[in-house]
PDB file of N, CA and C in Angstrom:
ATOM      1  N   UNK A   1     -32.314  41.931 -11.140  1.00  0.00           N
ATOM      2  CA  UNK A   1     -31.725  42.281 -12.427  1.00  0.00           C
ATOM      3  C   UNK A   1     -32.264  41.313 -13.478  1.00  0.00           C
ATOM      4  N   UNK A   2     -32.387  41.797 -14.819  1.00  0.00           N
ATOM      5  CA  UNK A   2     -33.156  41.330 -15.713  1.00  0.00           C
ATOM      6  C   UNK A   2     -32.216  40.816 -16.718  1.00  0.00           C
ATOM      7  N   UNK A   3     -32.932  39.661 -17.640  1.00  0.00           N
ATOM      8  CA  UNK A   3     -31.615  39.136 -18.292  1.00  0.00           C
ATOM      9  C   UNK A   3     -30.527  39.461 -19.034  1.00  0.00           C
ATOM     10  N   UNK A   4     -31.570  40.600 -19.653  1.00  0.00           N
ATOM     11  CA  UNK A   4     -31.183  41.769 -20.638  1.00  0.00           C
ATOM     12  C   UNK A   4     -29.725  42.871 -20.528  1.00  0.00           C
ATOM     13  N   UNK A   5     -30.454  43.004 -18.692  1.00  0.00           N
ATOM     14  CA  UNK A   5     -29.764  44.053 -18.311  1.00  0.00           C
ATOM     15  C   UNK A   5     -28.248  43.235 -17.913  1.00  0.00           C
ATOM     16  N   UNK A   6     -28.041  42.188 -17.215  1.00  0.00           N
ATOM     17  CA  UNK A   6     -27.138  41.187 -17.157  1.00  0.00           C
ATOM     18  C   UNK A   6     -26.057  40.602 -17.809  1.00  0.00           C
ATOM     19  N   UNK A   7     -26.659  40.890 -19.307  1.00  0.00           N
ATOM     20  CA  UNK A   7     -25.728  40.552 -20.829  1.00  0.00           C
ATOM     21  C   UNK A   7     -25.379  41.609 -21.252  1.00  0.00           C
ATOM     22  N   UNK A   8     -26.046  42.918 -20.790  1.00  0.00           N
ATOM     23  CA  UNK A   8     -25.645  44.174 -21.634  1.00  0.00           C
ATOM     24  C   UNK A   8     -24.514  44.702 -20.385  1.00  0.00           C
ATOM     25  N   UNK A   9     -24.251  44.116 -19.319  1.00  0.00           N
ATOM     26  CA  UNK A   9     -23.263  44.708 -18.394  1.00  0.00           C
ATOM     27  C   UNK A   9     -22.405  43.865 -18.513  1.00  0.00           C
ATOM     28  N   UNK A  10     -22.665  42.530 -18.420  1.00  0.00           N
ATOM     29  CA  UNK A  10     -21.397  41.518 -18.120  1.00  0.00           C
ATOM     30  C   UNK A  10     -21.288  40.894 -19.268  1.00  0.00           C
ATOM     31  N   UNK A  11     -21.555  41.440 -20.755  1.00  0.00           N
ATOM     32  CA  UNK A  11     -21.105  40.500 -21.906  1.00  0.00           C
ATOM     33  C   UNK A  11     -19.550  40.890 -22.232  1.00  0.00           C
ATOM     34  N   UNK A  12     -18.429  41.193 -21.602  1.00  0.00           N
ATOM     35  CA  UNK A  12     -17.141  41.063 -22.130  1.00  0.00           C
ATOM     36  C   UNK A  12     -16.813  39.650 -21.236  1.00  0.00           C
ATOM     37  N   UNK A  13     -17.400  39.757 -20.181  1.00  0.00           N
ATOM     38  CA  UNK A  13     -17.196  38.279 -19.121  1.00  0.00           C
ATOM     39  C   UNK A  13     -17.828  37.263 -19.537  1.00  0.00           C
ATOM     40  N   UNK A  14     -18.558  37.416 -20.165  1.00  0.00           N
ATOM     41  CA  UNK A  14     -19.225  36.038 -20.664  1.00  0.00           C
ATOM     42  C   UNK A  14     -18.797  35.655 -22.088  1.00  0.00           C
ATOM     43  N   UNK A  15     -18.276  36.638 -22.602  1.00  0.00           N
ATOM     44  CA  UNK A  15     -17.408  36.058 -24.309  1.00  0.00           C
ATOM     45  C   UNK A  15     -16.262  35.470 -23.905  1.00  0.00           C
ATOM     46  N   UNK A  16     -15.620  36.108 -22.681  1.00  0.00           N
ATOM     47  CA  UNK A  16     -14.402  35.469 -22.380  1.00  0.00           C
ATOM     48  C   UNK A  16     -14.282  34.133 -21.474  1.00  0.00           C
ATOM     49  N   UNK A  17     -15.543  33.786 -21.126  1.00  0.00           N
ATOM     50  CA  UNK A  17     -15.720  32.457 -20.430  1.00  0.00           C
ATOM     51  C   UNK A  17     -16.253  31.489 -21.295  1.00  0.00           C
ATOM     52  N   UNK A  18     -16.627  32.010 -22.717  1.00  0.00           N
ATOM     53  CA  UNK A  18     -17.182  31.394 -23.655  1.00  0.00           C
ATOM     54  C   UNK A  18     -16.026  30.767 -24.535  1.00  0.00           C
ATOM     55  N   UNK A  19     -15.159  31.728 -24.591  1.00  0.00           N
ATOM     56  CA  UNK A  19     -14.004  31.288 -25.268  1.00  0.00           C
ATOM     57  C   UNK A  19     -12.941  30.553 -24.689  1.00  0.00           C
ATOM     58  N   UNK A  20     -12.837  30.535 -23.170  1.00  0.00           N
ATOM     59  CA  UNK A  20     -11.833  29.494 -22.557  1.00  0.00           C
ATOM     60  C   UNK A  20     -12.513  28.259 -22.810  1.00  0.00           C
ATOM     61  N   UNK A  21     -13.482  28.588 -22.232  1.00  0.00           N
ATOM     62  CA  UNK A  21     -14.996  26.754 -22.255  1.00  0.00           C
ATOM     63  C   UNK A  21     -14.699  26.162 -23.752  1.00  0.00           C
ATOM     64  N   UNK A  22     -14.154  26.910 -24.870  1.00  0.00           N
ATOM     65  CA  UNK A  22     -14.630  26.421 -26.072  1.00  0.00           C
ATOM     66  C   UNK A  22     -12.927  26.415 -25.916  1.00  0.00           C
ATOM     67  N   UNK A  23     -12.084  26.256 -25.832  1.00  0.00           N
ATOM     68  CA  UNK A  23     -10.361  26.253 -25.937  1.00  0.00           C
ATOM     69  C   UNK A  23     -10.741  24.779 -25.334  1.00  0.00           C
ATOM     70  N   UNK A  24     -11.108  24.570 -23.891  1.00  0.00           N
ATOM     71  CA  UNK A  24     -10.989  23.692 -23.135  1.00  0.00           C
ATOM     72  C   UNK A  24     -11.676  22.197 -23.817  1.00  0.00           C
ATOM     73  N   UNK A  25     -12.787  22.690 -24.456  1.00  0.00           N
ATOM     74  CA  UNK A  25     -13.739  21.718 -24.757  1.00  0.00           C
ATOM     75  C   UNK A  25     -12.897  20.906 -26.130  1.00  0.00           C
ATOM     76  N   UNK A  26     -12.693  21.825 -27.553  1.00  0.00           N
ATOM     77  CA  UNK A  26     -11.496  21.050 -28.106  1.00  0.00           C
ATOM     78  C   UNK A  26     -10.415  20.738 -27.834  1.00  0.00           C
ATOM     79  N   UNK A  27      -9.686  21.406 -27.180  1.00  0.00           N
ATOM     80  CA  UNK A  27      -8.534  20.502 -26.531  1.00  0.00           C
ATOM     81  C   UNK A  27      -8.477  19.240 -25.651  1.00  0.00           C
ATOM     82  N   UNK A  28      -9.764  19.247 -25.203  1.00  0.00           N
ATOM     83  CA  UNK A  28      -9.884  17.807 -24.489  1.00  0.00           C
ATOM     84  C   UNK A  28     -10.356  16.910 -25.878  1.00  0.00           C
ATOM     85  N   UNK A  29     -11.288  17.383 -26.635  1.00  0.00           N
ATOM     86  CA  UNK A  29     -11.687  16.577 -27.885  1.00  0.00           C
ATOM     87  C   UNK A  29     -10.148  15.884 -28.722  1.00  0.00           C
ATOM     88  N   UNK A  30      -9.349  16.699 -29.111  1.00  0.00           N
ATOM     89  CA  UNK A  30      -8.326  16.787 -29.977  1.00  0.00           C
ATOM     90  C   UNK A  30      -7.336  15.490 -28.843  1.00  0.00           C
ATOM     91  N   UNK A  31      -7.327  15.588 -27.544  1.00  0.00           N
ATOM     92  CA  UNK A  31      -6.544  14.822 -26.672  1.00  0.00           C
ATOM     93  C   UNK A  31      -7.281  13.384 -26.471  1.00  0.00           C
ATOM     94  N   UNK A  32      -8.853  13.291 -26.539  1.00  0.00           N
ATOM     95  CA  UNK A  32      -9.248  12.443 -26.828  1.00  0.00           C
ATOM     96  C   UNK A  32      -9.123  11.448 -28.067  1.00  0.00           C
ATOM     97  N   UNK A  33      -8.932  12.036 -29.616  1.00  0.00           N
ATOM     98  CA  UNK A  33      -8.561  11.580 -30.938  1.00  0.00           C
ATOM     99  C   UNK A  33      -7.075  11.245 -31.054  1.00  0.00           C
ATOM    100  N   UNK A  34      -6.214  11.580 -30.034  1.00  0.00           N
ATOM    101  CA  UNK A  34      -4.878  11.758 -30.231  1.00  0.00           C
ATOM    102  C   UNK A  34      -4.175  10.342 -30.584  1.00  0.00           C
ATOM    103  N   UNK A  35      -4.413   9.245 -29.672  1.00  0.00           N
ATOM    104  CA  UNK A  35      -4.020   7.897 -30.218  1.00  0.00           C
ATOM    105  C   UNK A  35      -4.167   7.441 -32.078  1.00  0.00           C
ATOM    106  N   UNK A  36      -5.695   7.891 -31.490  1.00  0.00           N
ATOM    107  CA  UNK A  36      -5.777   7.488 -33.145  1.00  0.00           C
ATOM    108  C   UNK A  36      -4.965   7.813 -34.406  1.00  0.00           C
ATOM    109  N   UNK A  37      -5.227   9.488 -33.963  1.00  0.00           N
ATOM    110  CA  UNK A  37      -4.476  10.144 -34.538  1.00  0.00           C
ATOM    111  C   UNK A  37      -2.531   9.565 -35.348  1.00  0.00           C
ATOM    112  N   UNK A  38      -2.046   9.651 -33.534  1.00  0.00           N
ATOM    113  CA  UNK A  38      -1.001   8.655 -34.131  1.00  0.00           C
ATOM    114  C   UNK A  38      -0.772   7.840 -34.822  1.00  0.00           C
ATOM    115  N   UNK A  39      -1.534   7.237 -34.468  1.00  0.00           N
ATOM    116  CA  UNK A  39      -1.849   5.605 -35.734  1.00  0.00           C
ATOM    117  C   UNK A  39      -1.989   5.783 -36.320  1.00  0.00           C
ATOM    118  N   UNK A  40      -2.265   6.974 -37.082  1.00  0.00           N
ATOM    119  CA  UNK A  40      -2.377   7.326 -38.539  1.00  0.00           C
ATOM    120  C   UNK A  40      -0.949   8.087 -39.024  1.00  0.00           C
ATOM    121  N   UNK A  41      -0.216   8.159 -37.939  1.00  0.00           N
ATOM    122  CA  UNK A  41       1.145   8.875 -38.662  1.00  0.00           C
ATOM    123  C   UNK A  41       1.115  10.639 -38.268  1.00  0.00           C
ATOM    124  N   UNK A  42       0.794  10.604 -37.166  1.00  0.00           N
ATOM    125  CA  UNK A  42       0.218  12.385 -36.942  1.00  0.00           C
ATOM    126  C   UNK A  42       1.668  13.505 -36.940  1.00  0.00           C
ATOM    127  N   UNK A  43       1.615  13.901 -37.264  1.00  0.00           N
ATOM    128  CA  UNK A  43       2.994  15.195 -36.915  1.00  0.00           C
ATOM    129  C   UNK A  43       2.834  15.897 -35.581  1.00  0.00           C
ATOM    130  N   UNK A  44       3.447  15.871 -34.646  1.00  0.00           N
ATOM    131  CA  UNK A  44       2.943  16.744 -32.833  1.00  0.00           C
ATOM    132  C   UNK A  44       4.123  17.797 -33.719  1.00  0.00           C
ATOM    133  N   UNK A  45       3.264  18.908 -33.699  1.00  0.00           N
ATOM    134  CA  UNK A  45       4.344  20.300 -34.074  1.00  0.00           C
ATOM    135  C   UNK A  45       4.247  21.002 -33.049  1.00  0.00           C
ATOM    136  N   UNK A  46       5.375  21.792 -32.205  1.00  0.00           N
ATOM    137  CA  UNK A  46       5.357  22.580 -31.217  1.00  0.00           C
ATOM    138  C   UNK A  46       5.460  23.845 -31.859  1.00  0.00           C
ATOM    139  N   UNK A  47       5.001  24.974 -32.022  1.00  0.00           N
ATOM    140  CA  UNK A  47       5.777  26.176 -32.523  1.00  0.00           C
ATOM    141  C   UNK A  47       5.693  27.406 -31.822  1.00  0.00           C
ATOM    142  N   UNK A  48       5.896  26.962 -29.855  1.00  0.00           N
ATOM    143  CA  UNK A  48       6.757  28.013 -29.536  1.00  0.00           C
ATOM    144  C   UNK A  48       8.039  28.174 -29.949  1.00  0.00           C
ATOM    145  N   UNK A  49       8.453  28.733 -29.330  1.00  0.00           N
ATOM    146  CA  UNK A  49       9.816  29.705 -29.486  1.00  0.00           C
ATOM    147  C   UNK A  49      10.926  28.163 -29.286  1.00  0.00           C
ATOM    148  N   UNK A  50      12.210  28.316 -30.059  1.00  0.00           N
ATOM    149  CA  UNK A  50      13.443  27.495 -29.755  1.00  0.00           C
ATOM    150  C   UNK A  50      13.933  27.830 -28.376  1.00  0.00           C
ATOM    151  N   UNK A  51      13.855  28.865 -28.000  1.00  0.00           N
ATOM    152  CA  UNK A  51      13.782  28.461 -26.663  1.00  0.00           C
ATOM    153  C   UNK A  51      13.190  27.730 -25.428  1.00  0.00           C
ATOM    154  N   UNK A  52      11.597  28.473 -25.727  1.00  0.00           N
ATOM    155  CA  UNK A  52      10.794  27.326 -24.911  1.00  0.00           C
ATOM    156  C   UNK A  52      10.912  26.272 -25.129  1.00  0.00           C
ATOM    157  N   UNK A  53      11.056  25.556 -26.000  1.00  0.00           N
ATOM    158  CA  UNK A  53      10.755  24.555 -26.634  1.00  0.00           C
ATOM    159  C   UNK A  53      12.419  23.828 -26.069  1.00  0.00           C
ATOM    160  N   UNK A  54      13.183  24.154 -25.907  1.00  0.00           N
ATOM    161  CA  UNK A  54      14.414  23.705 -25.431  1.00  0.00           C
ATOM    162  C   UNK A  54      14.257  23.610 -23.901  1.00  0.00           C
ATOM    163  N   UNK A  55      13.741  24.695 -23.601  1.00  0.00           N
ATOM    164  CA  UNK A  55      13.303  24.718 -21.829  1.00  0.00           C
ATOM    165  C   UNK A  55      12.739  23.092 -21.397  1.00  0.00           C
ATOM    166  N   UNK A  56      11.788  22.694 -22.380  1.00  0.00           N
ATOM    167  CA  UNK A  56      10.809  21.754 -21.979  1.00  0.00           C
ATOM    168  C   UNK A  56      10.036  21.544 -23.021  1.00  0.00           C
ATOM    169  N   UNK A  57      10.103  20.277 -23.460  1.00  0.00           N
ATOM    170  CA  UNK A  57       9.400  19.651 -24.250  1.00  0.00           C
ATOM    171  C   UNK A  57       9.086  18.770 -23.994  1.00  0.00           C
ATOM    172  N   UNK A  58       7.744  17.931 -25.155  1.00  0.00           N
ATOM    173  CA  UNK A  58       7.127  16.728 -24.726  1.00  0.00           C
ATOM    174  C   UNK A  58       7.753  15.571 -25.563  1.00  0.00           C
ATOM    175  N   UNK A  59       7.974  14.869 -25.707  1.00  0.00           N
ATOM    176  CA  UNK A  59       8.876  13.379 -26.470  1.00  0.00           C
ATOM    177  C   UNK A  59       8.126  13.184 -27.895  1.00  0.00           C
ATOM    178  N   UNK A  60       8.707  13.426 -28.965  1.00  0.00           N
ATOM    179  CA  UNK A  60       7.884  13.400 -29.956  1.00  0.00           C
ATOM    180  C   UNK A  60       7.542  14.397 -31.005  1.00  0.00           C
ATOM    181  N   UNK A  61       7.595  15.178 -30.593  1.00  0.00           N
ATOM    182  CA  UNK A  61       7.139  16.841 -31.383  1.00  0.00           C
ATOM    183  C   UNK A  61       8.546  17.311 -31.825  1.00  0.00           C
ATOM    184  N   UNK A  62       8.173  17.604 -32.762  1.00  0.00           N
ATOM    185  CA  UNK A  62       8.765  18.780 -33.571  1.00  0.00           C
ATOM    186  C   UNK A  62       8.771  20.153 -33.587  1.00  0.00           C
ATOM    187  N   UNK A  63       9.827  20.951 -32.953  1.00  0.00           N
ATOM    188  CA  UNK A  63       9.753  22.570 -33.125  1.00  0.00           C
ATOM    189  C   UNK A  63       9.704  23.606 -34.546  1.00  0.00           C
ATOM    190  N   UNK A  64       8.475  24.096 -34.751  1.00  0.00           N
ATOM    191  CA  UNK A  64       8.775  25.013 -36.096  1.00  0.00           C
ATOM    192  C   UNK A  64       8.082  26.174 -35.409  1.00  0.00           C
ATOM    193  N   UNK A  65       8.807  26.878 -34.496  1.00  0.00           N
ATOM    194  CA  UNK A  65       8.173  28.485 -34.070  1.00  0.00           C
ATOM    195  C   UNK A  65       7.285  28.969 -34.989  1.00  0.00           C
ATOM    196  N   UNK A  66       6.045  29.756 -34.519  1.00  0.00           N
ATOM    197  CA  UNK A  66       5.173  30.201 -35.538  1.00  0.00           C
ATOM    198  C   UNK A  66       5.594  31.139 -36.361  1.00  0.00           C
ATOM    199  N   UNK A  67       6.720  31.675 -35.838  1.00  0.00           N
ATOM    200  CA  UNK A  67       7.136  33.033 -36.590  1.00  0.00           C
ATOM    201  C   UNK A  67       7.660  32.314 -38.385  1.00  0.00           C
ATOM    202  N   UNK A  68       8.490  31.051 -38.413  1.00  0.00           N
ATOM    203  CA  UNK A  68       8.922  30.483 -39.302  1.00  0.00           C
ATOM    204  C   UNK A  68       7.716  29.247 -39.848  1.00  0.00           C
ATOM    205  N   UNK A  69       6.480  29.198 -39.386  1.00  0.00           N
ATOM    206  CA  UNK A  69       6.518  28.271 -40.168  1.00  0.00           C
ATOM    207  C   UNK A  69       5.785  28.275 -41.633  1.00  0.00           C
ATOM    208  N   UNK A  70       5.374  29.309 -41.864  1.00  0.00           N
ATOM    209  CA  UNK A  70       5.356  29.384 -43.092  1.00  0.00           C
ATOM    210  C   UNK A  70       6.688  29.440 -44.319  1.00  0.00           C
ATOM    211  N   UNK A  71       7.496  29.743 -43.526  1.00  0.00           N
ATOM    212  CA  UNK A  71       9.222  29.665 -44.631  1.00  0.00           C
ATOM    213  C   UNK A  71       9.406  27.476 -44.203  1.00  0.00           C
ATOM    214  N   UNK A  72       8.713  26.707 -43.416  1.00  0.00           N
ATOM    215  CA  UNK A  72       8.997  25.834 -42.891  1.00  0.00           C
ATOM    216  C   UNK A  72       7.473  24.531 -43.595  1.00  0.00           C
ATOM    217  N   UNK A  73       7.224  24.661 -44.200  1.00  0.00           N
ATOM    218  CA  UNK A  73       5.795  24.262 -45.062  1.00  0.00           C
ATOM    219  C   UNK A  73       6.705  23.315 -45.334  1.00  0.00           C
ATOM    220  N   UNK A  74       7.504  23.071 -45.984  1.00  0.00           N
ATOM    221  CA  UNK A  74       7.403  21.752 -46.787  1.00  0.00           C
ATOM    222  C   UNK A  74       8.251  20.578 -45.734  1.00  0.00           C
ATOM    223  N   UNK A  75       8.611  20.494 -44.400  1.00  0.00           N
ATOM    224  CA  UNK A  75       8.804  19.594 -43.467  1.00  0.00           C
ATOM    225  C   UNK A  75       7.466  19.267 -42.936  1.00  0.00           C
ATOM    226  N   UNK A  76       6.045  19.423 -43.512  1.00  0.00           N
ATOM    227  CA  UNK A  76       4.962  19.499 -42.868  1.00  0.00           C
ATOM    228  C   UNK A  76       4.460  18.577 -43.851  1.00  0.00           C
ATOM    229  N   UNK A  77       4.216  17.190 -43.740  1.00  0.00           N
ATOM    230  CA  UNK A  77       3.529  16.360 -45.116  1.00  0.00           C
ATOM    231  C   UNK A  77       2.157  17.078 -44.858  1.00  0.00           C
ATOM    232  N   UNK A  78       1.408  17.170 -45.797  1.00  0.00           N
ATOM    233  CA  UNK A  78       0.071  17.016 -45.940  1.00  0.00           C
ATOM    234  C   UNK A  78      -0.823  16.547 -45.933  1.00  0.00           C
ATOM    235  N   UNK A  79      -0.170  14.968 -46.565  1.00  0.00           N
ATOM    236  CA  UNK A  79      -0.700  13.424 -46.421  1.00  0.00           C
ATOM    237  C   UNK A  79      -1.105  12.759 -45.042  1.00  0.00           C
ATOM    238  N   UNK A  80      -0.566  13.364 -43.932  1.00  0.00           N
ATOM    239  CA  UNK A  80      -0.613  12.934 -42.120  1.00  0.00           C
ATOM    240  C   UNK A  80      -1.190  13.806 -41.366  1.00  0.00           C
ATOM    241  N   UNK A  81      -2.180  13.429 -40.378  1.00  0.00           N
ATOM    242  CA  UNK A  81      -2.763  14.228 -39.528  1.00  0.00           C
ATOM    243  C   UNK A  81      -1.971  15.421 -39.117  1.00  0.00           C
ATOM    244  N   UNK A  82      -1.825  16.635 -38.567  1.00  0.00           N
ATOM    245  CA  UNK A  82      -1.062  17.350 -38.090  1.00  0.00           C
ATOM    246  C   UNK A  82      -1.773  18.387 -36.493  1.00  0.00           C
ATOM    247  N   UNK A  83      -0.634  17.394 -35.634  1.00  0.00           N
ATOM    248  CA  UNK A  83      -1.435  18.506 -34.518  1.00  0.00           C
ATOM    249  C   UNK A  83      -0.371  19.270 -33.501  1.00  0.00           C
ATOM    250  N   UNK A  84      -0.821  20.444 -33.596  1.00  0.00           N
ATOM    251  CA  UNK A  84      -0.225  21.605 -32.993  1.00  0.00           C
ATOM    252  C   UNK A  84      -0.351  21.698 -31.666  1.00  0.00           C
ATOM    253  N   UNK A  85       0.535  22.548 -31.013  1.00  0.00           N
ATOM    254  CA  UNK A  85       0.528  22.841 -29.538  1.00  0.00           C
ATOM    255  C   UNK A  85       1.722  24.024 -29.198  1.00  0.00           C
ATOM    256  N   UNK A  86       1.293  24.581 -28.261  1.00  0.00           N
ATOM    257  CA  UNK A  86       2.278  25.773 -27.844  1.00  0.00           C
ATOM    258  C   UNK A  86       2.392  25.971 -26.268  1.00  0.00           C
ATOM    259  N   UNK A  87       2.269  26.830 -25.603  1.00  0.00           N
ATOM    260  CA  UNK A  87       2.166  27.062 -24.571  1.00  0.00           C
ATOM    261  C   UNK A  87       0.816  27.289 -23.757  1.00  0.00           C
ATOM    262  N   UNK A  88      -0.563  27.717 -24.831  1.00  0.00           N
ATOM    263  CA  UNK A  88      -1.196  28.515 -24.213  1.00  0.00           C
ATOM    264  C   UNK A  88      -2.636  27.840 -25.343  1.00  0.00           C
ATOM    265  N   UNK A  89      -2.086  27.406 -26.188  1.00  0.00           N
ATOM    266  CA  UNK A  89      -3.178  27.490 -27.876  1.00  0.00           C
ATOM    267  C   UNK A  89      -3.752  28.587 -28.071  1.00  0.00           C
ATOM    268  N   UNK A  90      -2.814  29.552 -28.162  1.00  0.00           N
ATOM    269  CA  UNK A  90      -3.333  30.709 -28.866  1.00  0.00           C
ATOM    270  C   UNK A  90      -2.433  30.512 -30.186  1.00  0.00           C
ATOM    271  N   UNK A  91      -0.776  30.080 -29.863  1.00  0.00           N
ATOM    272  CA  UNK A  91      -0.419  30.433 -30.841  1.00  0.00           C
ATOM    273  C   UNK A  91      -0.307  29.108 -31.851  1.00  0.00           C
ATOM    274  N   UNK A  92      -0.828  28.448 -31.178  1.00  0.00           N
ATOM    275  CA  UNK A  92      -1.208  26.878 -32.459  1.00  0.00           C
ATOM    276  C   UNK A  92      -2.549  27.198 -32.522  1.00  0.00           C
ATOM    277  N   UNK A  93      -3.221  28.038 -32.184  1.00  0.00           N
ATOM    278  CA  UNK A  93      -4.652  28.137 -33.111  1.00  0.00           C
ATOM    279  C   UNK A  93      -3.823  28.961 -34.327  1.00  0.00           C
ATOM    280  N   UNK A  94      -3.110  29.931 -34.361  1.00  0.00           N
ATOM    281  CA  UNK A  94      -2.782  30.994 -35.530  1.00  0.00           C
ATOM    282  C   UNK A  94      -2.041  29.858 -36.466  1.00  0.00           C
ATOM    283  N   UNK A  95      -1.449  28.727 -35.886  1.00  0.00           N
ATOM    284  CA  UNK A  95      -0.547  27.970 -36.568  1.00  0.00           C
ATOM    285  C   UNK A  95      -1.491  27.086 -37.642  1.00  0.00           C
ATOM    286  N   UNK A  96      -2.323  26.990 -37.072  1.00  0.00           N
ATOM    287  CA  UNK A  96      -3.752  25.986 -37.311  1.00  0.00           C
ATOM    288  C   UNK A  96      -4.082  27.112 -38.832  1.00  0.00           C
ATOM    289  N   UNK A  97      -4.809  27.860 -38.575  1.00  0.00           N
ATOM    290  CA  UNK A  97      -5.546  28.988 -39.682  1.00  0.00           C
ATOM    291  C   UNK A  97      -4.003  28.787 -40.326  1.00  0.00           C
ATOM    292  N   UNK A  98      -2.658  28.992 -40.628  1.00  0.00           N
ATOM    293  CA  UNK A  98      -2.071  29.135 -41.376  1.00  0.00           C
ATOM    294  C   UNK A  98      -1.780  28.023 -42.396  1.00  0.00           C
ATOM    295  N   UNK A  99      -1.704  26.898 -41.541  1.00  0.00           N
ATOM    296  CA  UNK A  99      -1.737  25.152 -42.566  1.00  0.00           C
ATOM    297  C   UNK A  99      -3.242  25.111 -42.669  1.00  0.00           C
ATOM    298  N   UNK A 100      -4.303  25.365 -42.396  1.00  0.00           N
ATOM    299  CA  UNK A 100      -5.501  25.370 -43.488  1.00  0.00           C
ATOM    300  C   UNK A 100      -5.243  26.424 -44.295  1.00  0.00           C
ATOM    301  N   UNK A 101      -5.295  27.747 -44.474  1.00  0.00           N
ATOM    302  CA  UNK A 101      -4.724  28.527 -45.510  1.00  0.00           C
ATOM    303  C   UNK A 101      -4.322  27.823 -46.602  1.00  0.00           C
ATOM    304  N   UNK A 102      -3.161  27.134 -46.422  1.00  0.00           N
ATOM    305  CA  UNK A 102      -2.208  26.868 -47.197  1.00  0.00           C
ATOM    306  C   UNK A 102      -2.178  24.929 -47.569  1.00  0.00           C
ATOM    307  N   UNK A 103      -3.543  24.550 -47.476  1.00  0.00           N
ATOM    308  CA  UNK A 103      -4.556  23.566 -48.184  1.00  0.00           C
ATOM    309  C   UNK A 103      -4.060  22.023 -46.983  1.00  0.00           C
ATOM    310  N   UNK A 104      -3.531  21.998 -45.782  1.00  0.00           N
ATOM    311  CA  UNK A 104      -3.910  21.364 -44.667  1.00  0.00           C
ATOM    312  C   UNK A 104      -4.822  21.194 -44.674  1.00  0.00           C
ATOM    313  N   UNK A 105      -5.738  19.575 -44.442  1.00  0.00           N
ATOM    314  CA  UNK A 105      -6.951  19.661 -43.995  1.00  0.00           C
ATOM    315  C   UNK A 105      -7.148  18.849 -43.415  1.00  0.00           C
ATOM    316  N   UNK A 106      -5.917  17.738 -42.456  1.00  0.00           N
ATOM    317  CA  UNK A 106      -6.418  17.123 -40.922  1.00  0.00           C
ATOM    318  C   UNK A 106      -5.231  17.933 -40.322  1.00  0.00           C
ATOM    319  N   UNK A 107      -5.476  19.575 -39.688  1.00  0.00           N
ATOM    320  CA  UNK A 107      -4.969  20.049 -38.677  1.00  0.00           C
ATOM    321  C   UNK A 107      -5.580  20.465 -37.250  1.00  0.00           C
ATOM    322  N   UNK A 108      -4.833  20.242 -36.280  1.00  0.00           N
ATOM    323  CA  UNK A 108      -5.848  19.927 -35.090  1.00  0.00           C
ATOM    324  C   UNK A 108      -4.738  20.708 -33.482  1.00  0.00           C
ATOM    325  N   UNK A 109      -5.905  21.200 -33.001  1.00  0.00           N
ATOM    326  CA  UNK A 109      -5.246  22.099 -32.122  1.00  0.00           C
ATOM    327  C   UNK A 109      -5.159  21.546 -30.735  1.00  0.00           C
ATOM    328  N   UNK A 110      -4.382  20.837 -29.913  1.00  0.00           N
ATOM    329  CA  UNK A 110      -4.249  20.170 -29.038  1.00  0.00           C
ATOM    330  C   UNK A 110      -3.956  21.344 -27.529  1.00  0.00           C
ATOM    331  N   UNK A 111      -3.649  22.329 -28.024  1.00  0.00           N
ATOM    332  CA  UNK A 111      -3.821  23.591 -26.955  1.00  0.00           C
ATOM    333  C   UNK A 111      -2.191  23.082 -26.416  1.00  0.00           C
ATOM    334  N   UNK A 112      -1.663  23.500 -25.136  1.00  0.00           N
ATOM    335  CA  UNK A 112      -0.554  23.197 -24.238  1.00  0.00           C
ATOM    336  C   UNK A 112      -0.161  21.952 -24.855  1.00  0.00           C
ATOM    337  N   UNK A 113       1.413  22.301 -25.021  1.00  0.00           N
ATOM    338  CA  UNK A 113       2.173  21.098 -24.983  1.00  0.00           C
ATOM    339  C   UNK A 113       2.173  19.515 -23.739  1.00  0.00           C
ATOM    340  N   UNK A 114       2.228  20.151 -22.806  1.00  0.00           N
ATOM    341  CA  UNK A 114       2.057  19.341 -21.776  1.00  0.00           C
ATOM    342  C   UNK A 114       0.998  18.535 -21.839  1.00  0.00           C
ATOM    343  N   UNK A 115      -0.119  18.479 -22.506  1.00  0.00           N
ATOM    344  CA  UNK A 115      -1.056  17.937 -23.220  1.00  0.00           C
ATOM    345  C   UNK A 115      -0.259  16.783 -24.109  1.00  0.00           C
ATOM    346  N   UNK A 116       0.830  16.346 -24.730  1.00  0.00           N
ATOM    347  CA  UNK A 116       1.028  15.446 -25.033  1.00  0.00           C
ATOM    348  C   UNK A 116       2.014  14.550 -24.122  1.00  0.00           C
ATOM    349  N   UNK A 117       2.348  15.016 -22.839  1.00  0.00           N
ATOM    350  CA  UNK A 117       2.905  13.915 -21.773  1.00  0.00           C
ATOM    351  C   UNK A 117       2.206  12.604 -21.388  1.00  0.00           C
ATOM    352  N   UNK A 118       2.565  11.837 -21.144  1.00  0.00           N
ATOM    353  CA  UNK A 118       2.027  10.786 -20.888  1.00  0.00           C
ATOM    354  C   UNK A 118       1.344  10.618 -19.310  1.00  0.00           C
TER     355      UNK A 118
END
């Protein structure tokens, strides 16, 4: 089989291994900056659900579900790093695009909460 023929059969498998590899690769980046981060005063925002987020959380973070946090903007300084996390980082990537939107510009996607345990 030819390379051609390889990408034109298996390219939904390879966007989707492209896109975990690239979840995985900043979230280890973002977990790598994270000290620093702190030291600069960082916000850990969780914005699953008040429930999950009651289920199990990490020491430190703040819950603003994604569904609210745009009614929830102004508990969010602007002035301090801000890094997100959810269950999965799908829904702190959407959280992410919404505080850049709305003129955020150290927001940072740390993927899984459990990512900020010690």
């Amino acid at each position: 089989m030819n390379l051609q023929v390889f990408i034109e059969q298996y390219w939904p498998m390879l966007a989707l291994l492209a896109w975990f590899g690239y979840k995985w690769w900043n979230s280890s980046r973002v977990l790598a900056m994270l000290p620093d981060l702190k030291k600069e005063g960082a916000l850990l925002v969780d914005v699953r659900s008040a429930a999950e987020f009651a289920g199990a959380s990490a020491p430190g973070t703040v819950n603003i579900p994604l569904q609210e946090l745009g009614s929830r903007l102004a508990e969010i300084p602007k002035s301090a790093p801000v890094v997100l996390c959810c269950a999965s980082g799908t829904r702190s990537g959407m959280a992410k695009m919404v505080l850049k939107k709305n003129g955020y510009q150290r927001v940072y996607n740390i993927g899984t909460w459990s990512k900020f345990l010690p």
